[in-house]
Protein backbone atom coordinates (compact mmCIF):
# COMPACT_ATOMS: atom_id res chain seq x y z
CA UNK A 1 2.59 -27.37 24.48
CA UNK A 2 0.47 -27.86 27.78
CA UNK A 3 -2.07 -25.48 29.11
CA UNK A 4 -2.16 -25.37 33.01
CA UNK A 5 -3.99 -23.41 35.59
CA UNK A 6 -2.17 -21.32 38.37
CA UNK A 7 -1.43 -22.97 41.31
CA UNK A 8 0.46 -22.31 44.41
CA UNK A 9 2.73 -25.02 42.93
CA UNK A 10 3.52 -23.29 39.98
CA UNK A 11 2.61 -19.53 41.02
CA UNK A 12 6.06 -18.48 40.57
CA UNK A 13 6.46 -19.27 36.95
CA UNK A 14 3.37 -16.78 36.84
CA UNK A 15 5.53 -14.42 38.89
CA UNK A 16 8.65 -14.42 36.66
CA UNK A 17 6.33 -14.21 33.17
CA UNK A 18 4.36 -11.13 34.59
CA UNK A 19 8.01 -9.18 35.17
CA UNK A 20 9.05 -10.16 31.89
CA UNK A 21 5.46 -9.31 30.56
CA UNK A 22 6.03 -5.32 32.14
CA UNK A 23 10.13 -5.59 31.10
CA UNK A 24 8.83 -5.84 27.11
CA UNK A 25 6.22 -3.37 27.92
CA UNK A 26 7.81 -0.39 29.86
CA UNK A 27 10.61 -1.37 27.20
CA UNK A 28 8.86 -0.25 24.51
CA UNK A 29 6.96 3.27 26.55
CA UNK A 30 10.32 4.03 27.73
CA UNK A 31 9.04 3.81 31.39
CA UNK A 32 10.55 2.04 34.41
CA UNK A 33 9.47 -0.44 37.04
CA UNK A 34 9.97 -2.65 39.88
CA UNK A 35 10.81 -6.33 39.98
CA UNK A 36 9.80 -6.88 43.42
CA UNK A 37 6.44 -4.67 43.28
CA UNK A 38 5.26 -6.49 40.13
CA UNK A 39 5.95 -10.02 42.00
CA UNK A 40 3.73 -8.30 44.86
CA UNK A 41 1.02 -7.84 42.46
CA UNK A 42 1.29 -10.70 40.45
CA UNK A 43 0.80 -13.04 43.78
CA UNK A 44 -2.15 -10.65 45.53
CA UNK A 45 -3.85 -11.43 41.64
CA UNK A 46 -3.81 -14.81 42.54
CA UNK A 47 -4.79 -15.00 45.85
CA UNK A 48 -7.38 -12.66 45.22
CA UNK A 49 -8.91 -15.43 42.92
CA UNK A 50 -8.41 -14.40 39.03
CA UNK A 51 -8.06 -16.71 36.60
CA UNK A 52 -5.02 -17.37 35.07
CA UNK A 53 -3.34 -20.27 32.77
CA UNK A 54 0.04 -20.46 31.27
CA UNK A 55 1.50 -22.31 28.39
CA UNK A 56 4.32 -24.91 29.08
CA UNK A 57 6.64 -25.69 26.19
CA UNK A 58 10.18 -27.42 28.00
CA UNK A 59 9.61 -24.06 30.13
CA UNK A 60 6.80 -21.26 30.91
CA UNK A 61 6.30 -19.84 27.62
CA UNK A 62 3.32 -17.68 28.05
CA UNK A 63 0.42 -16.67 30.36
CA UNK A 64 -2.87 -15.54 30.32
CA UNK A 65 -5.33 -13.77 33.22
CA UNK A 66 -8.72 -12.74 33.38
CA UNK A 67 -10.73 -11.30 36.62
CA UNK A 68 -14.08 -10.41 37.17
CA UNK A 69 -15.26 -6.79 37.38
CA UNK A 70 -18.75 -5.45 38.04
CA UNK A 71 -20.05 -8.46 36.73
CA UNK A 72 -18.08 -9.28 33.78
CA UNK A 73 -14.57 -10.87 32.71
CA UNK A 74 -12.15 -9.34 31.53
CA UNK A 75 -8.57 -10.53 29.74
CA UNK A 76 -5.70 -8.22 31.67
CA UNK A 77 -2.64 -9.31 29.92
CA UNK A 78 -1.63 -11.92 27.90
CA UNK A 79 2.27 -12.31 27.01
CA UNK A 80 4.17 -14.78 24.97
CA UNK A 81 7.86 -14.98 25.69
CA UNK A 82 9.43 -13.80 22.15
CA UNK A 83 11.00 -17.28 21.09
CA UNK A 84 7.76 -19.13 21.60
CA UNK A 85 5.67 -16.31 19.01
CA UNK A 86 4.20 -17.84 16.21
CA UNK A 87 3.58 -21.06 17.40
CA UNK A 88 -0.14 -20.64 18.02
CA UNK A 89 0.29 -20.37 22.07
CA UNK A 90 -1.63 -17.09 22.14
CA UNK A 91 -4.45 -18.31 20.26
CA UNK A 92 -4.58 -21.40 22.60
CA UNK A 93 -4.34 -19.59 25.92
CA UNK A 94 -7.11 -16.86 24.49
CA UNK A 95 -9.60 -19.98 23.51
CA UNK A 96 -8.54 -21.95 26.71
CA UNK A 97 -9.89 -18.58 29.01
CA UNK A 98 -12.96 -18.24 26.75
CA UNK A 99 -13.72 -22.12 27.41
CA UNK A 100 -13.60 -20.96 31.10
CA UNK A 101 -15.62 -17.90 31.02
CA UNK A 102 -18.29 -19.34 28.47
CA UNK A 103 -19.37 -21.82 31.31
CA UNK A 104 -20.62 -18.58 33.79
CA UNK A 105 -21.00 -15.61 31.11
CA UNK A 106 -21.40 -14.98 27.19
CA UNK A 107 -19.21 -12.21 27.10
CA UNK A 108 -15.64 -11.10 27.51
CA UNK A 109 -14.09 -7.59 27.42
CA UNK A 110 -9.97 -6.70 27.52
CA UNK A 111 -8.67 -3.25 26.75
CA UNK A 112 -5.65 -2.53 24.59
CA UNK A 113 -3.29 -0.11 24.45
CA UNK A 114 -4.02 2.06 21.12
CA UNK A 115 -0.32 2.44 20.69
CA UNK A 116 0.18 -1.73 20.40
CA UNK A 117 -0.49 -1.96 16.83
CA UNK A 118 0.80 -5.95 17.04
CA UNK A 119 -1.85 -6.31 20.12
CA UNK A 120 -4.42 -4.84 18.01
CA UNK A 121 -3.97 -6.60 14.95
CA UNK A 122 -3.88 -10.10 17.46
CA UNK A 123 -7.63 -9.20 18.67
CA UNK A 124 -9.11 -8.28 15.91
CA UNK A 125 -7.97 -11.79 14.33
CA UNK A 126 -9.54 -13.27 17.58
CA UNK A 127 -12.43 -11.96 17.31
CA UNK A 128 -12.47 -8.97 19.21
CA UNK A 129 -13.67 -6.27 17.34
CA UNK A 130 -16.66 -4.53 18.80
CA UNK A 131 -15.84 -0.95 20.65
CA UNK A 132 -17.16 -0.94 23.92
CA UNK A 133 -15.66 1.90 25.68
CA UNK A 134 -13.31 4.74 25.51
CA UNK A 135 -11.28 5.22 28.42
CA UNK A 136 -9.98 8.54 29.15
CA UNK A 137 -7.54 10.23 31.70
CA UNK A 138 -6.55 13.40 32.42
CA UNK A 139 -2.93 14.20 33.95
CA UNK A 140 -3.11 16.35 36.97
CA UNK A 141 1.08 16.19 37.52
CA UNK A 142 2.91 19.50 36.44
CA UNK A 143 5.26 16.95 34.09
CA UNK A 144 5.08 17.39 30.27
CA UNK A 145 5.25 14.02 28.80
CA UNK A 146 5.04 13.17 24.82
CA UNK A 147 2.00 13.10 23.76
CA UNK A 148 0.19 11.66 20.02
CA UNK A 149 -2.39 13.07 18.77
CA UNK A 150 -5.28 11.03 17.10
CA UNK A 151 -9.09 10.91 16.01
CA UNK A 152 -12.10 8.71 16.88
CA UNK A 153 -14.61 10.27 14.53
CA UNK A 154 -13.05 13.45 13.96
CA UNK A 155 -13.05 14.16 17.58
CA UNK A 156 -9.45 15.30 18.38
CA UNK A 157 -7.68 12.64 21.52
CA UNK A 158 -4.33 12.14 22.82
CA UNK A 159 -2.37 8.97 23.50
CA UNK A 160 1.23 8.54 24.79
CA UNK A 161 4.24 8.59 22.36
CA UNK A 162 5.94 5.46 23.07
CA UNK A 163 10.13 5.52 22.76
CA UNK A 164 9.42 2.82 20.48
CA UNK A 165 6.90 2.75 17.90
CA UNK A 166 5.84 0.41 14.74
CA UNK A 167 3.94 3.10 12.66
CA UNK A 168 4.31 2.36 9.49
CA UNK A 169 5.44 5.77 6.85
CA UNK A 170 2.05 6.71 6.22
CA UNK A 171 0.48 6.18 9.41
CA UNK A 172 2.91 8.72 11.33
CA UNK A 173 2.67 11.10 8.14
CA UNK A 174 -1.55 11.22 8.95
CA UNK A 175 -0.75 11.67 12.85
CA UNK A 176 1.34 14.43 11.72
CA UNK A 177 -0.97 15.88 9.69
CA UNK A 178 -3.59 15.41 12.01
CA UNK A 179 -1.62 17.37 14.58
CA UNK A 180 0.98 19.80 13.06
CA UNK A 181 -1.65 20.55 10.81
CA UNK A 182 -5.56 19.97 10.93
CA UNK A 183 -6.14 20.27 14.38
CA UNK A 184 -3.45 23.11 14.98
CA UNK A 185 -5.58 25.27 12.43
CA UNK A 186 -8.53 24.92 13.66
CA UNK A 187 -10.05 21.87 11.74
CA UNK A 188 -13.15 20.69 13.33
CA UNK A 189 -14.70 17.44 13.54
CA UNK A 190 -17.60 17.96 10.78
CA UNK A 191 -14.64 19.30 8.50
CA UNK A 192 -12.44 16.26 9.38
CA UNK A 193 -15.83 13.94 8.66
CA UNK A 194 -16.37 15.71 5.09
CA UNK A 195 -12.82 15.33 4.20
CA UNK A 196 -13.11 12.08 4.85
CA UNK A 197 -16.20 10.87 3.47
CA UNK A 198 -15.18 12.97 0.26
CA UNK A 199 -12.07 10.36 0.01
CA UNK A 200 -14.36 7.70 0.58
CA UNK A 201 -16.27 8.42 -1.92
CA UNK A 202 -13.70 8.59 -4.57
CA UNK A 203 -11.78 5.91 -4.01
CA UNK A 204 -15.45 3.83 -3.93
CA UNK A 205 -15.73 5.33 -7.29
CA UNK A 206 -11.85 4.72 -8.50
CA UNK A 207 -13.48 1.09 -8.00
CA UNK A 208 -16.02 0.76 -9.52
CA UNK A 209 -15.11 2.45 -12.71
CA UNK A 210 -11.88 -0.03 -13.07
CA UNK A 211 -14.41 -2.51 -12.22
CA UNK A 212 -16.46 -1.62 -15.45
CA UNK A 213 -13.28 -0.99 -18.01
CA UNK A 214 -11.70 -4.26 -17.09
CA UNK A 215 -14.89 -6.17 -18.54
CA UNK A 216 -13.32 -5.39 -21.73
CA UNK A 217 -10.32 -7.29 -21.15
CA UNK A 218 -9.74 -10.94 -20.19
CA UNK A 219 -7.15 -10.41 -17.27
CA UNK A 220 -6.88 -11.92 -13.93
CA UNK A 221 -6.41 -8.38 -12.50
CA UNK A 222 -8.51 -7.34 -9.69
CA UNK A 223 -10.85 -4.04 -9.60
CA UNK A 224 -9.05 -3.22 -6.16
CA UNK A 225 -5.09 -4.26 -7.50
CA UNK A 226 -6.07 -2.02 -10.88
CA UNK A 227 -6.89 1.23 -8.58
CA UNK A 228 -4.20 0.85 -5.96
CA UNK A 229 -1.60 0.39 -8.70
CA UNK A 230 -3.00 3.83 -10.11
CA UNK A 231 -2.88 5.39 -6.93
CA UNK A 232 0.51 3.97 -5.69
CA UNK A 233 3.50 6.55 -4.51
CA UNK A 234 6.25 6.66 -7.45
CA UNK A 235 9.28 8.47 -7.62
CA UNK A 236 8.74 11.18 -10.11
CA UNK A 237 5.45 12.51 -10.75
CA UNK A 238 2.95 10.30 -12.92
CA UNK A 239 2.47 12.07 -16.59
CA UNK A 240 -0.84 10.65 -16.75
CA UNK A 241 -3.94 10.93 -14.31
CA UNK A 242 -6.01 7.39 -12.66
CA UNK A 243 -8.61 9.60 -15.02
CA UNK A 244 -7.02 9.84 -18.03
CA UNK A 245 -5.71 6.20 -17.50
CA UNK A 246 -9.18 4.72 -17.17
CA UNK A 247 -10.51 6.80 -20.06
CA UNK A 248 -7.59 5.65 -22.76
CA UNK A 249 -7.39 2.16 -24.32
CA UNK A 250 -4.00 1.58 -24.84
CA UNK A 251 -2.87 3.42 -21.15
CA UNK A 252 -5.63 0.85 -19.87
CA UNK A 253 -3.63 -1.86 -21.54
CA UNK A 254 -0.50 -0.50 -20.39
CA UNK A 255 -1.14 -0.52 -16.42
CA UNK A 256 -2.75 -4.42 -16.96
CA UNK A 257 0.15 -5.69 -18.23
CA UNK A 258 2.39 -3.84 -16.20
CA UNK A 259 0.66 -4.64 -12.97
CA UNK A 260 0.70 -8.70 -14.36
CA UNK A 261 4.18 -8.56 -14.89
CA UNK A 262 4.64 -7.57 -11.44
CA UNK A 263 2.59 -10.36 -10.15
CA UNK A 264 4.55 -12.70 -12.25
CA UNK A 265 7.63 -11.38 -10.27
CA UNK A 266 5.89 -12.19 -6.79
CA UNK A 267 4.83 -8.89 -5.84
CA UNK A 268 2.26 -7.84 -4.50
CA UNK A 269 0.43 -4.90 -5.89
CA UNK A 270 0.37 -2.09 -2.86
CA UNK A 271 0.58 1.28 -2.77
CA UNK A 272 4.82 1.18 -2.02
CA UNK A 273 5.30 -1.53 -4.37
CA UNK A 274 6.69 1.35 -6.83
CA UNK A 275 9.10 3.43 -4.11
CA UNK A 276 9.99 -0.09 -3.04
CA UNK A 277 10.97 -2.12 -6.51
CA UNK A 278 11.65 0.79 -9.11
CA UNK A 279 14.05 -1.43 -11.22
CA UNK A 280 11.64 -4.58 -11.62
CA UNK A 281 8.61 -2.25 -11.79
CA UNK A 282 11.20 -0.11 -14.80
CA UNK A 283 11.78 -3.34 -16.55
CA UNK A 284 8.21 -4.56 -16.01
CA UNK A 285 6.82 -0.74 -17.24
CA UNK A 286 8.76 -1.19 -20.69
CA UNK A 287 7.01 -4.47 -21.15
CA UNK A 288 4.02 -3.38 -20.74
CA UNK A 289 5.50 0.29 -23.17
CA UNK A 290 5.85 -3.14 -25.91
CA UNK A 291 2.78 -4.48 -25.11
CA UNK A 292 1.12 -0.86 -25.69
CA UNK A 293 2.93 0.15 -28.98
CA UNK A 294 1.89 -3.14 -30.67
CA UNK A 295 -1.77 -2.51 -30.92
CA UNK A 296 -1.57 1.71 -30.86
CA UNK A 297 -2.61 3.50 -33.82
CA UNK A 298 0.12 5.83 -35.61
CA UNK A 299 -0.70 8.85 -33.90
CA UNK A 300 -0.63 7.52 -30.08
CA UNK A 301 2.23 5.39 -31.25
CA UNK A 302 4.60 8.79 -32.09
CA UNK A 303 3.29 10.25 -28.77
CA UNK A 304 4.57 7.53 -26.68
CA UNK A 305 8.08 6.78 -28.77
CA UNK A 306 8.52 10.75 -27.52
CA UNK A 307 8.00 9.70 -24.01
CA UNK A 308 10.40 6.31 -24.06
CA UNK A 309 12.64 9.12 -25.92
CA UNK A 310 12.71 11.55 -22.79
CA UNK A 311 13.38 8.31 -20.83
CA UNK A 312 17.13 8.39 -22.71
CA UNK A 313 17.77 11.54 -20.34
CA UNK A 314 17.37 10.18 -16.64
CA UNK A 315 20.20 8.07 -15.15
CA UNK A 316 19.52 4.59 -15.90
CA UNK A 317 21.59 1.52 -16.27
CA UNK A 318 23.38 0.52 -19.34
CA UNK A 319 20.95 -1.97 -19.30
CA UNK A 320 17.60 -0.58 -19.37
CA UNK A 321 19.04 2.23 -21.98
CA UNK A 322 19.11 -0.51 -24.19
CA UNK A 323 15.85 -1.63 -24.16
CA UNK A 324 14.36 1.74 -24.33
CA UNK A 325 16.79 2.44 -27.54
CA UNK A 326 15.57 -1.10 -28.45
CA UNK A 327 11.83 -0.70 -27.97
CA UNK A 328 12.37 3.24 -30.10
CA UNK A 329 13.91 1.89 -33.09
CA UNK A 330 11.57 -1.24 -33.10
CA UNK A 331 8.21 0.68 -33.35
CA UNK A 332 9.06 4.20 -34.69
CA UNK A 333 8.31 2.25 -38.30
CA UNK A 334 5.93 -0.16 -36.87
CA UNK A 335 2.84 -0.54 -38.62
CA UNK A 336 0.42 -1.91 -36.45
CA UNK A 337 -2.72 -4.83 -37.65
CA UNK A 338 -5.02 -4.12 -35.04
């Protein structure tokens, strides 16, 4: 890869990555434009003296331009061609443009669309992380267009609905929430701040109370994998409470070695790993069930053989059924040293 400044020479490689910059990104807002008005503009940017580079690789892969406004520079667009992603172009154009601007000014700005989650998460990993300014519009046409609705501090905003979207499950259920819902019944910004703070609070303390019970066990288990694994979506509704789990030995036990057998199958421990893997996380639960009734007392020991017993009744595989039969006539006479 080779990093070269815009020429006339080369200005309409610029040209031609600009249109294909706008063809991804009216793609994705379900918007139109024009070819020949976005060459226009592309050539009146250069002539008009911002900077701009672009990444060679065989062919123009990628470019990058910055101008100067009101006494600072600014990144307009950057765009990598989709079979060149990954290979670290973006990175190098974004460090090649701060090389340039670090030699006049010890700043640089760009804004970003709000709806670009893969732009977002980009900057941030550059760098870019401090909130400037909040830009906002107001549409005087008579046309309804789809409209988002989201919160900077509790304060209620709007931003386009693109025609395609990467929000992942949970993030459109909270902008749904946030707008079928909170906002639509009057929730105000104090009451969206205390809601908020009040989950902050409890998860911080979720932590730090599996942070103190796992001192009494020798596990490689993280504080943080521990509580998301209590918290994580399942299928049926949990019989036991994060509370009740954290306050009870052999539950404790349970969730450790049912959260390290998941490891040990290469997942990671998130709040879908349940929804997403129910048979490994099954099979990895009635190790852990094994690993539970072994060191249980009589009484806990009955209470849980009723539960694996209740398991007989959902529609499982031949497989499993086993087991749990298995695991029931195993410890229902099990007499345990510990």
């Amino acid at each position: 890869m080779k990093i070269f400044q815009v020429t006339r020479e080369n200005l309409s490689d610029f040209q031609d990555l600009y249109v294909e910059f706008f063809r991804e990104l009216r793609g994705k807002q379900g918007w139109g434009f024009n070819e020949g008005e976005l060459k226009r503009e592309a050539k009146e940017y250069f002539e008009r003296g911002d900077l701009i580079f672009i990444a060679y690789k065989d062919e123009p892969a990628g470019f990058i331009r910055l101008s100067s406004r009101e006494g600072c520079y600014w990144i307009e667009e950057l765009f990598i061609k989709p079979k060149f992603r990954g290979q670290g172009m973006g990175k190098a154009l974004v460090k090649r443009a701060e090389e340039e601007v670090k030699k006049h000014d010890d700043a640089l700005y760009l804004y970003v669309l709000p709806q670009d989650k893969d732009a977002i998460a980009f900057w941030k990993k550059m760098g870019y992380r401090i909130v400037n300014t909040i830009e906002l519009m107001k549409d005087l046409s008579d046309e309804k267009v789809p409209l988002r609705t989201i919160e900077i501090l509790g304060e209620e905003f709007k931003i386009f609905k693109w025609s395609r979207e990467k929000y992942t499950r949970e993030e459109l259920e909270f902008l749904d929430l946030l707008e079928e819902d909170f906002y639509s019944k009057g929730g105000t910004k104090e009451e969206f701040i205390s809601i908020v703070s009040r989950g902050l609070k409890e998860w911080l303390y979720g932590l730090e109370e599996c942070e103190r019970v796992l001192k009494e066990f020798n596990t490689p288990i993280t504080p943080r994998e521990l509580w998301l694994y209590l918290n994580a979506e399942t299928i049926e509704k949990d019989r036991y409470t994060p509370k009740e789990i954290l306050s009870n030995r052999y539950l404790l036990l349970h969730e450790i070695e049912e959260i390290k057998c998941l490891k040990e199958r290469g997942l990671k421990i998130s709040r879908e790993v349940i929804i997403n893997n129910p048979w490994i996380v099954y099979e990895c639960h009635l190790k852990a069930m094994e690993a539970e009734l072994k060191v249980a007392n009589e009484e806990w020991r009955k209470k849980r053989l009723k539960d694996l017993g209740k398991y007989l009744k959902q529609p499982l595989s031949k497989d499993l059924k086993e087991k749990i039969e298995g695991l029931i006539n195993k410890y229902k006479a099990y007499k345990s040293d510990v």
